[in-house]
N, C-alpha and C. Protein backbone atom coordinates (compact mmCIF):
# COMPACT_ATOMS: atom_id res chain seq x y z
N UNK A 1 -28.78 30.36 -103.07
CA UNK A 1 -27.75 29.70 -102.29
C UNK A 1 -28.10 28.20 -102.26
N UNK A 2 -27.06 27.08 -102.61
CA UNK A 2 -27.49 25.86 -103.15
C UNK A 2 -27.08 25.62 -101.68
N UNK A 3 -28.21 24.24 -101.12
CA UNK A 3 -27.92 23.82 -99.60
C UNK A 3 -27.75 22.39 -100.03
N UNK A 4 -27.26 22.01 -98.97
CA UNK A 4 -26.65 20.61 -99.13
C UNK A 4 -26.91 19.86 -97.61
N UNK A 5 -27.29 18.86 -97.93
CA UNK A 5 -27.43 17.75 -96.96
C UNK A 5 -26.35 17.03 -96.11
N UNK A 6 -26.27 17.41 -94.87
CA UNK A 6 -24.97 16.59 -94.13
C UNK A 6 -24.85 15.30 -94.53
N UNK A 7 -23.27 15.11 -93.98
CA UNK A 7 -23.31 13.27 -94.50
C UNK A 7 -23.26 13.23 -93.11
N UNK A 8 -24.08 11.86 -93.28
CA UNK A 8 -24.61 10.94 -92.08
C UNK A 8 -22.79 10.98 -91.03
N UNK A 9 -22.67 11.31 -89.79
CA UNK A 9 -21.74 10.66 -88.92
C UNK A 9 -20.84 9.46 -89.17
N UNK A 10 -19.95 9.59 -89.08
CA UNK A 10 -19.64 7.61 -88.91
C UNK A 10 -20.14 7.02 -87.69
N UNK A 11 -20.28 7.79 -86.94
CA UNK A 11 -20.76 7.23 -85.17
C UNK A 11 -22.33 6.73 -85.78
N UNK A 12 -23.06 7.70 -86.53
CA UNK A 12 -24.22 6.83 -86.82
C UNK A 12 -24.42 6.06 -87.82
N UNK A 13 -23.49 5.75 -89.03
CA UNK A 13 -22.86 4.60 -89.52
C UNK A 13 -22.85 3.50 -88.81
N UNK A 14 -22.03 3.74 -88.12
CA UNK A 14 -21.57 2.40 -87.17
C UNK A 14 -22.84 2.08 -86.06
N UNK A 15 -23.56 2.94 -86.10
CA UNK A 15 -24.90 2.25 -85.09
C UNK A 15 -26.09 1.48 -86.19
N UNK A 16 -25.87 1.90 -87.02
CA UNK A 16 -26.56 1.65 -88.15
C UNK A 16 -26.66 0.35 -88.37
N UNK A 17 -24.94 0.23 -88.72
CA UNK A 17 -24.47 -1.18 -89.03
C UNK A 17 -24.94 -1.92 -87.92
N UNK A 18 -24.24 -1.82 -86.39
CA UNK A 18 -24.60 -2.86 -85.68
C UNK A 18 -26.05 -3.00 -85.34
N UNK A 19 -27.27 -2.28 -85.51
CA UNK A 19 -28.29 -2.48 -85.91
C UNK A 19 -28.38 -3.36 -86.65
N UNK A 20 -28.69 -3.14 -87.63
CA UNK A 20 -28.98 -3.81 -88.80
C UNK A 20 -28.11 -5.47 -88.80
N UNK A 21 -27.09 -5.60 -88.28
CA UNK A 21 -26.53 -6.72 -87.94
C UNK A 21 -26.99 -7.74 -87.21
N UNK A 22 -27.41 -6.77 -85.79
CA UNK A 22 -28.39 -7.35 -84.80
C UNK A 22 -29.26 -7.90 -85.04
N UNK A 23 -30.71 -7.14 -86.17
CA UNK A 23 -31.44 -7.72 -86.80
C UNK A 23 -31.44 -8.96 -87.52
N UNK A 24 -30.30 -9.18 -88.45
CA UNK A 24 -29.62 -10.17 -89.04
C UNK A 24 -30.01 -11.61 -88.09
N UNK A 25 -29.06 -11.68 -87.32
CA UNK A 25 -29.13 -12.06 -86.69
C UNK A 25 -30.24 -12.63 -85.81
N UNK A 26 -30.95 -11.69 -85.44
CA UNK A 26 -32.40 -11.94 -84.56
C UNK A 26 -33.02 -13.05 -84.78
N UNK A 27 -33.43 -12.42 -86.51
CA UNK A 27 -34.09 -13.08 -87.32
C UNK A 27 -33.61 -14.50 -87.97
N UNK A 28 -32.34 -14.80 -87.88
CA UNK A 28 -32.05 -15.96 -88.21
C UNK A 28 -32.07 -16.80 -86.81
N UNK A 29 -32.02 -16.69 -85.75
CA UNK A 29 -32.41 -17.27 -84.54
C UNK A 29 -33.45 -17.48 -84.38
N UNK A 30 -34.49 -17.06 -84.53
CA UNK A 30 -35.28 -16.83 -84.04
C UNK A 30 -36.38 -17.46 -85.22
N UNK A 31 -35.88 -17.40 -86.52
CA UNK A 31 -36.84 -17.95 -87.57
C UNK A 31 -37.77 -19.25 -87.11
N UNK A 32 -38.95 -19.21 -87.36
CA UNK A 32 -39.95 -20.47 -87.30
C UNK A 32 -39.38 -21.74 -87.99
N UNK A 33 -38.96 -21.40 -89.46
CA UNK A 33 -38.61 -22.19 -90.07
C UNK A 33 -37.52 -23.21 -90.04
N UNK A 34 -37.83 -24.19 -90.34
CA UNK A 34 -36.81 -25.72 -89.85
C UNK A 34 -36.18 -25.56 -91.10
N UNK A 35 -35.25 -25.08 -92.06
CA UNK A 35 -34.87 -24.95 -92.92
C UNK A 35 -33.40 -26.16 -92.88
N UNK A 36 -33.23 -27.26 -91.85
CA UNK A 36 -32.17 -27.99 -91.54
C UNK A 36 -32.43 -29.27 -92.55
N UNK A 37 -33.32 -29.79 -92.59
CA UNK A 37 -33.95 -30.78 -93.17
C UNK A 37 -34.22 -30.66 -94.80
N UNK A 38 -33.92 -29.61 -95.30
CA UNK A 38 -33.90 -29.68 -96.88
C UNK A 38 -32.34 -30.34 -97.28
N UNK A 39 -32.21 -29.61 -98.44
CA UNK A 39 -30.79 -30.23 -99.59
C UNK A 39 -29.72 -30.09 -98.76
N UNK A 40 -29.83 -28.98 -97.97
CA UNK A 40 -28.17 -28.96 -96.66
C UNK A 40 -28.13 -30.20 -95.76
N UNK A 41 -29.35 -30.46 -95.48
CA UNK A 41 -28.72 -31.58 -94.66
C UNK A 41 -27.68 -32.39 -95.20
N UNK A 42 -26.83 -32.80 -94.85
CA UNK A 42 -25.63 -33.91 -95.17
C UNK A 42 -24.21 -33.05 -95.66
N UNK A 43 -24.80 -31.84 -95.40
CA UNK A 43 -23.83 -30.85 -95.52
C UNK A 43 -22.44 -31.05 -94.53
N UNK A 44 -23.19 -31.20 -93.40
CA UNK A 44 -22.03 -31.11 -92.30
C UNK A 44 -21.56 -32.76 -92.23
N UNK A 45 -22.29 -33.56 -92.98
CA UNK A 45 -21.55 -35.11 -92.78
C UNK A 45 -20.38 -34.79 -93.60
N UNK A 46 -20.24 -34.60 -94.56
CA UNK A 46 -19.15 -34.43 -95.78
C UNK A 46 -18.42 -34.05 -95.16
N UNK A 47 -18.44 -32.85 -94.84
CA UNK A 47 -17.72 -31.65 -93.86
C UNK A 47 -17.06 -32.42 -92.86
N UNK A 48 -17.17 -33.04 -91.91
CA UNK A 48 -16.70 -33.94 -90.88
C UNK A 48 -16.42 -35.20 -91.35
N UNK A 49 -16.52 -35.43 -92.34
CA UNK A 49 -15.56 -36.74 -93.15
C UNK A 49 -14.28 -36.11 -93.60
N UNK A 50 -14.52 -34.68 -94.10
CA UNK A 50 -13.21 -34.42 -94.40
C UNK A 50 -12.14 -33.89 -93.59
N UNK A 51 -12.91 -33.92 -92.40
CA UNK A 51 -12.14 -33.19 -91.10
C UNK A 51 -11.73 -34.54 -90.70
N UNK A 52 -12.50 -35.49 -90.80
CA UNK A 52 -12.00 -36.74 -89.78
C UNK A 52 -10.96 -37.59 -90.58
N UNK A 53 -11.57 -37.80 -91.73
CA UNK A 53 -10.92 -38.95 -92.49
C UNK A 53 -10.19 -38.10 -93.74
N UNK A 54 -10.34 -37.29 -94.24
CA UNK A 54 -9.63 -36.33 -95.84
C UNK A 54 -10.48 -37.17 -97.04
N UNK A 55 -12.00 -37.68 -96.80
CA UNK A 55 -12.46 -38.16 -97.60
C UNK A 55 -14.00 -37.36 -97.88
N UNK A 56 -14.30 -37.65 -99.47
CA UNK A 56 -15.59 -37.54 -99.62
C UNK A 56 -16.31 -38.27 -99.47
N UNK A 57 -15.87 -39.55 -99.45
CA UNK A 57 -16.63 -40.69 -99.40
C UNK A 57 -17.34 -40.83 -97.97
N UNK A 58 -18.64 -41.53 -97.82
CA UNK A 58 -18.85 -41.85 -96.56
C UNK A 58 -18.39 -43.02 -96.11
N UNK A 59 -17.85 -43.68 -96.30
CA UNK A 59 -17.74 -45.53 -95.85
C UNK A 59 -17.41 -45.23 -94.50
N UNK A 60 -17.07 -44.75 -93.71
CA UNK A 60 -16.32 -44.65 -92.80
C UNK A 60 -17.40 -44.20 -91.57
N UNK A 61 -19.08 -44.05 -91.96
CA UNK A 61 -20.06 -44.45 -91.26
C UNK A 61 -21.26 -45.12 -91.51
N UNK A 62 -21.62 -45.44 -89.75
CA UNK A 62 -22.62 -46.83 -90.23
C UNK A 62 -23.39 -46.34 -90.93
N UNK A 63 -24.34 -47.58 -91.30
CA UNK A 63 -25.61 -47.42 -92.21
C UNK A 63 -26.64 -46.80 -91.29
N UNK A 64 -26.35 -47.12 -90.09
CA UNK A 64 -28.15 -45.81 -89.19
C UNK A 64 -28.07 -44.44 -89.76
N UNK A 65 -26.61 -44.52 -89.39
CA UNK A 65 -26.32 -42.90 -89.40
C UNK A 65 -26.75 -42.43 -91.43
N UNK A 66 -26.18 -43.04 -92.38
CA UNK A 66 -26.61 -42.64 -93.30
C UNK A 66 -27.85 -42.60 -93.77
N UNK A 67 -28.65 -44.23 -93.64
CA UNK A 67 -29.99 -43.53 -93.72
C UNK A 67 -30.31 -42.92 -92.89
N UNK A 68 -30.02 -42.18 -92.06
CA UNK A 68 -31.14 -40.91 -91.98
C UNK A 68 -31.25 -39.99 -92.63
N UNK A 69 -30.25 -39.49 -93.87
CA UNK A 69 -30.19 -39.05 -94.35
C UNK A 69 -30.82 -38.95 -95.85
N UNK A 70 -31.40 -40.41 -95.99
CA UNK A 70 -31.81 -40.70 -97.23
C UNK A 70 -31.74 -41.16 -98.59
N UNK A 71 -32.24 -39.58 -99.60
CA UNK A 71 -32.09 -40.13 -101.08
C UNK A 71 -30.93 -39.20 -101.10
N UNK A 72 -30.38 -38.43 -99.95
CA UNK A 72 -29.08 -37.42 -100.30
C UNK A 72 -28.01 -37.85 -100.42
N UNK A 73 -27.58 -39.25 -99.97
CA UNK A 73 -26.86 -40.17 -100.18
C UNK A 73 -26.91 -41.49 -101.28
N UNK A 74 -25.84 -41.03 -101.76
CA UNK A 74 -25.95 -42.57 -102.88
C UNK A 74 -24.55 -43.25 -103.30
N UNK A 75 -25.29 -44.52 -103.70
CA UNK A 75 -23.89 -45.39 -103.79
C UNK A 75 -23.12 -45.07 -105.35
N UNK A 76 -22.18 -44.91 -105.06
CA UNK A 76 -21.30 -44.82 -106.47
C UNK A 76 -20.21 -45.42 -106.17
N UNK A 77 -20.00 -46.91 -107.34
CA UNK A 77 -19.08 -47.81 -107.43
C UNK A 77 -18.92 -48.36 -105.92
N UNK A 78 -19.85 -48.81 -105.18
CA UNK A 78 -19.97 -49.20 -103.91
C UNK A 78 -19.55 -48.43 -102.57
N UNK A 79 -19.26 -47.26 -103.29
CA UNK A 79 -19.19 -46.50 -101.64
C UNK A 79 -20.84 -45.00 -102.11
N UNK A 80 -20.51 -44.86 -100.65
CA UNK A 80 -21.94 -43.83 -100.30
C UNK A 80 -20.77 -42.18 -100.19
N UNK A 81 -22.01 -41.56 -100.98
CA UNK A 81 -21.47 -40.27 -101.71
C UNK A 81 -22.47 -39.25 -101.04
N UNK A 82 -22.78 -38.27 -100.92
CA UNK A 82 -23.77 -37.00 -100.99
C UNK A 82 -23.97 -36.40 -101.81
N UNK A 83 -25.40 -36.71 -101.87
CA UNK A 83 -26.04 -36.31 -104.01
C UNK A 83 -25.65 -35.12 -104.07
N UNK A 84 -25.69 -34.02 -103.53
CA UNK A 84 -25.45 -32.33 -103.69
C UNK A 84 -24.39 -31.84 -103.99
N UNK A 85 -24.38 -30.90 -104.26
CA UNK A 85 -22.88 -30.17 -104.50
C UNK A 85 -21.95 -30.37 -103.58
N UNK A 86 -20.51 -30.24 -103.84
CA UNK A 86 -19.81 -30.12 -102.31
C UNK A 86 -19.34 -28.80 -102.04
N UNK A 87 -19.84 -27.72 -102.87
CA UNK A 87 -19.22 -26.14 -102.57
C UNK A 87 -19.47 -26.17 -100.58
N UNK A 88 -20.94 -26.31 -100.54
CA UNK A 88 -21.27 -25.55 -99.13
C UNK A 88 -20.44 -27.02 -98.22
N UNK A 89 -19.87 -27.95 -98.22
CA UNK A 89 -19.14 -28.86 -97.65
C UNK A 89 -18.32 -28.04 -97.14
N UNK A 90 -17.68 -28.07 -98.39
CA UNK A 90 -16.04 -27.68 -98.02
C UNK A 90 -15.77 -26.09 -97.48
N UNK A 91 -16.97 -25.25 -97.83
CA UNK A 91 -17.02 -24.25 -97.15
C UNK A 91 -17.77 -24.44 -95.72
N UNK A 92 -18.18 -25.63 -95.45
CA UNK A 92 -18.55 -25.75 -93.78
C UNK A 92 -17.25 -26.55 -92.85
N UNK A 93 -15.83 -26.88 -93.58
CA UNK A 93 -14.95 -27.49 -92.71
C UNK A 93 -14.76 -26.61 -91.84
N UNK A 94 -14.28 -25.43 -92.12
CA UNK A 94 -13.39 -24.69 -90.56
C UNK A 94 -14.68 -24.68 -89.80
N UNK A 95 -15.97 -24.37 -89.61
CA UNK A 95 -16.80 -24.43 -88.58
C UNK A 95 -17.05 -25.77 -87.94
N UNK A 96 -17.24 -27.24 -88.96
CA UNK A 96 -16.26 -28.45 -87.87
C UNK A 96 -15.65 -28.89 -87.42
N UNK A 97 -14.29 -28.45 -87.65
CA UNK A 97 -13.38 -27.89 -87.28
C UNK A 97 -13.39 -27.55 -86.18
N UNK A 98 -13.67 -26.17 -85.55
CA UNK A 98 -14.04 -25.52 -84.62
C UNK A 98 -14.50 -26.67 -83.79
N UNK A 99 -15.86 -26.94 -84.27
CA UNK A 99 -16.68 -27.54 -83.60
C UNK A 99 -15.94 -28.99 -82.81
N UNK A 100 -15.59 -29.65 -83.30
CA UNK A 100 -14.46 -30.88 -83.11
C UNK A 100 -13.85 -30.31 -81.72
N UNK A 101 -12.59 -29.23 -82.10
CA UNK A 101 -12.14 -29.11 -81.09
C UNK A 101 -12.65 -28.82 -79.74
N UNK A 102 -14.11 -28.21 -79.61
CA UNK A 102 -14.64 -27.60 -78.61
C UNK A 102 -15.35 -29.31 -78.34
N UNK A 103 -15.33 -30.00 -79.02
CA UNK A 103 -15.89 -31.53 -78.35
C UNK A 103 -17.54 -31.35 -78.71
N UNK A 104 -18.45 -30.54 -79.53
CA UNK A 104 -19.16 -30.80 -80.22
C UNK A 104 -19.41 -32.17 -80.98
N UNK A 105 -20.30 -33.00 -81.01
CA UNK A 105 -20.68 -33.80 -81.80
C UNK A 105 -21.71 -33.76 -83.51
N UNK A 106 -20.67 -33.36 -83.87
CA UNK A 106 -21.14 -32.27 -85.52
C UNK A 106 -22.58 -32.83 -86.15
N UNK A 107 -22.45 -33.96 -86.00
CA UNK A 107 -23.92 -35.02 -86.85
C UNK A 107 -25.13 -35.01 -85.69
N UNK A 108 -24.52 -35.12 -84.38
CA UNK A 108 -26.12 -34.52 -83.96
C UNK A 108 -26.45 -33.09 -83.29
N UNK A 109 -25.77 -32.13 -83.24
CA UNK A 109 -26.02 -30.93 -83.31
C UNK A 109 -25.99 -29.89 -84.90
N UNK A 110 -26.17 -30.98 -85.76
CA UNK A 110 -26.61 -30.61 -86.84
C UNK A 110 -27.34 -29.59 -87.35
N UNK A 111 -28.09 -29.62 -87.02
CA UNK A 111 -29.32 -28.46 -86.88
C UNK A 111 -29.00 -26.79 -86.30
N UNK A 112 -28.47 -27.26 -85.18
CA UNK A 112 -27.88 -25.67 -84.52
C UNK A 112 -26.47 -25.17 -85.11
N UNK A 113 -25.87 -26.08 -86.15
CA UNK A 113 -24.33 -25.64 -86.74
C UNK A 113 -24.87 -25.11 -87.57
N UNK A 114 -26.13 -25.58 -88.94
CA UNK A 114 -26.53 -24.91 -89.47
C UNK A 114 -27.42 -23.57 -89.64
N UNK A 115 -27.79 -22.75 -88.27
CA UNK A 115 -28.34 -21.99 -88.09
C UNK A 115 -27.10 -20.97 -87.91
N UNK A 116 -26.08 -21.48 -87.07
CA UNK A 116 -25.04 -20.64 -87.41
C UNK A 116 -24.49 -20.12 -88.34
N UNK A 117 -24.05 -20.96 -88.88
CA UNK A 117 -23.86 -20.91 -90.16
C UNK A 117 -24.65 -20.29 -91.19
N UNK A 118 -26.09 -20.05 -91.03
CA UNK A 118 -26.65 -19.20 -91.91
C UNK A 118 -26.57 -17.70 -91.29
N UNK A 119 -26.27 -17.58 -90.04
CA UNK A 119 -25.69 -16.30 -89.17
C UNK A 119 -24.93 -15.54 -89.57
N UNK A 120 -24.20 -16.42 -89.70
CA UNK A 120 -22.25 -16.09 -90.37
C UNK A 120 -22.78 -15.68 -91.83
N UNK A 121 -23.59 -16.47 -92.57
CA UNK A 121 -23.92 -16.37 -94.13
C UNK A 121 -24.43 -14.96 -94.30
N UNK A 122 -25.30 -14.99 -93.24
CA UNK A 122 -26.00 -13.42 -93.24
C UNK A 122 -25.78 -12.12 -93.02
N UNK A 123 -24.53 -12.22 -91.95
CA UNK A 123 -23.88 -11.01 -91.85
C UNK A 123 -22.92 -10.57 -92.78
N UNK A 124 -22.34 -11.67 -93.31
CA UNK A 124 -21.20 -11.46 -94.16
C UNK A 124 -22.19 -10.81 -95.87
N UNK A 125 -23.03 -11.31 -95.88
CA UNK A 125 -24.25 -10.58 -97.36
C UNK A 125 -24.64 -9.31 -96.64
N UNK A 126 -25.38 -9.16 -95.47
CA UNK A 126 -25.16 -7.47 -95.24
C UNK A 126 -24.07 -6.65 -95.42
N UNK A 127 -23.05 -7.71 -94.82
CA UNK A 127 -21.61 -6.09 -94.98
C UNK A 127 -21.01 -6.08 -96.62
N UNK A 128 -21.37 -7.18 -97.50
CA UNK A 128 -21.59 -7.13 -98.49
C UNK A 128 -22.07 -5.99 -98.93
N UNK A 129 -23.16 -5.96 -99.48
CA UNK A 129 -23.93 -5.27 -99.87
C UNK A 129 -24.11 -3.57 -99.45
N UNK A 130 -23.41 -3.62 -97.89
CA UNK A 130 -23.22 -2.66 -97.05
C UNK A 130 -21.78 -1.66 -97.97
N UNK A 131 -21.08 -2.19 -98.20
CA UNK A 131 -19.88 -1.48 -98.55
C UNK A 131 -19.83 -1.43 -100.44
N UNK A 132 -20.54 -2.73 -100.77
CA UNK A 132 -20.88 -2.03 -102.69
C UNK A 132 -21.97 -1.07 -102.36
N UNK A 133 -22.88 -0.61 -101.60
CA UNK A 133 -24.07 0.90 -101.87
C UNK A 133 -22.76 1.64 -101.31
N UNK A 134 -21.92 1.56 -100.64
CA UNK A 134 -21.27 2.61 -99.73
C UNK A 134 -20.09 2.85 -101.12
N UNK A 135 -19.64 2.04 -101.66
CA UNK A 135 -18.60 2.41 -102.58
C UNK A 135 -19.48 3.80 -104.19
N UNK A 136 -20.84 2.39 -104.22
CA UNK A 136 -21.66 3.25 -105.37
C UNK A 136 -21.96 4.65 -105.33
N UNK A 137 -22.52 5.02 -103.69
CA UNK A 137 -22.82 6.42 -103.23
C UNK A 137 -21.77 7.09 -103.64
N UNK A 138 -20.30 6.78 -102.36
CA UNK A 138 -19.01 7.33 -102.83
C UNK A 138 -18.74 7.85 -104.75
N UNK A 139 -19.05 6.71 -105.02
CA UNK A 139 -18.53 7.16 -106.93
C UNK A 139 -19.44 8.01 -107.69
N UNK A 140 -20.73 8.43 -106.85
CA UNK A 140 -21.65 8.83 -107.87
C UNK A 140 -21.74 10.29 -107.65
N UNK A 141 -22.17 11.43 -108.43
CA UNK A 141 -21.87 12.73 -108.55
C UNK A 141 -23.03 13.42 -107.14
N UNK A 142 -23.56 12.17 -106.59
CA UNK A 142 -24.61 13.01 -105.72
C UNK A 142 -24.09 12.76 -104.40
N UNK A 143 -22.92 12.97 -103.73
CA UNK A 143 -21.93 12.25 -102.83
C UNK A 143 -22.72 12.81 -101.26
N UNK A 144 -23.26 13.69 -101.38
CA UNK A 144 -24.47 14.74 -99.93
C UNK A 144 -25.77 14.21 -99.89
N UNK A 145 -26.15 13.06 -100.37
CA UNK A 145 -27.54 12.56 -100.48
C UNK A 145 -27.65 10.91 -99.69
């Protein structure tokens, strides 16, 4: 007599998940690491240039404010640019956005937008990853395991 293994609940699915979410989470709060101060920084300046002004360019702040930022900034054809990619920019507007309206000051809470933001990054790669094993299980001939 061939026996077979229950499938897991959805009730314990779903505790699973918000587990494992929680964790997510924890751990990105809670990390030691200052991870604000690498290549992202100037992430959220771009980001709030294009919320404020519809520009990439920086001209439109002082020079304190840019150098602090450094060698991540550079001049091209006399205006100041951000050496990095602009993918994670333009994917950080709606969170300055947000931030704007709630009266946040985006350039010096810098640091804590980007922790969020790796929050948001992190849950969204768990439920990722959460639903391609959940589709793979589903398709594969061992569907009780």
């Amino acid at each position: 007599i061939p026996t077979t293994t229950p499938m897991i609940s959805n009730r314990i699915k779903t505790g699973i998940v918000l587990l494992m979410t929680s964790l997510v989470i924890l751990i990105n709060v809670t990390a030691k690491v200052p991870a604000t101060e690498g290549d992202s920084y100037g992430t959220l300046l771009v980001a709030d240039s294009l919320v404020r002004f519809g520009k990439f360019s920086l001209e439109n702040y002082p020079r304190e404010i840019l150098d602090r930022y450094g060698l991540r900034i550079s001049q091209t054809h006399g205006l100041p640019f951000y050496y990095f990619p602009l993918g994670s920019s333009i994917l950080s507007i709606p969170l300055v956005g947000i931030a704007r309206l709630l009266g946040i000051d985006v350039l010096a809470e810098d640091a804590i937008l980007q922790r969020i933001m790796a929050c948001i990054s992190s849950v969204f790669t768990l439920v990722l990853m959460l639903r391609i094993g959940y589709r793979w299980r589903d398709d594969c001939s061992c569907k009780n395991y």
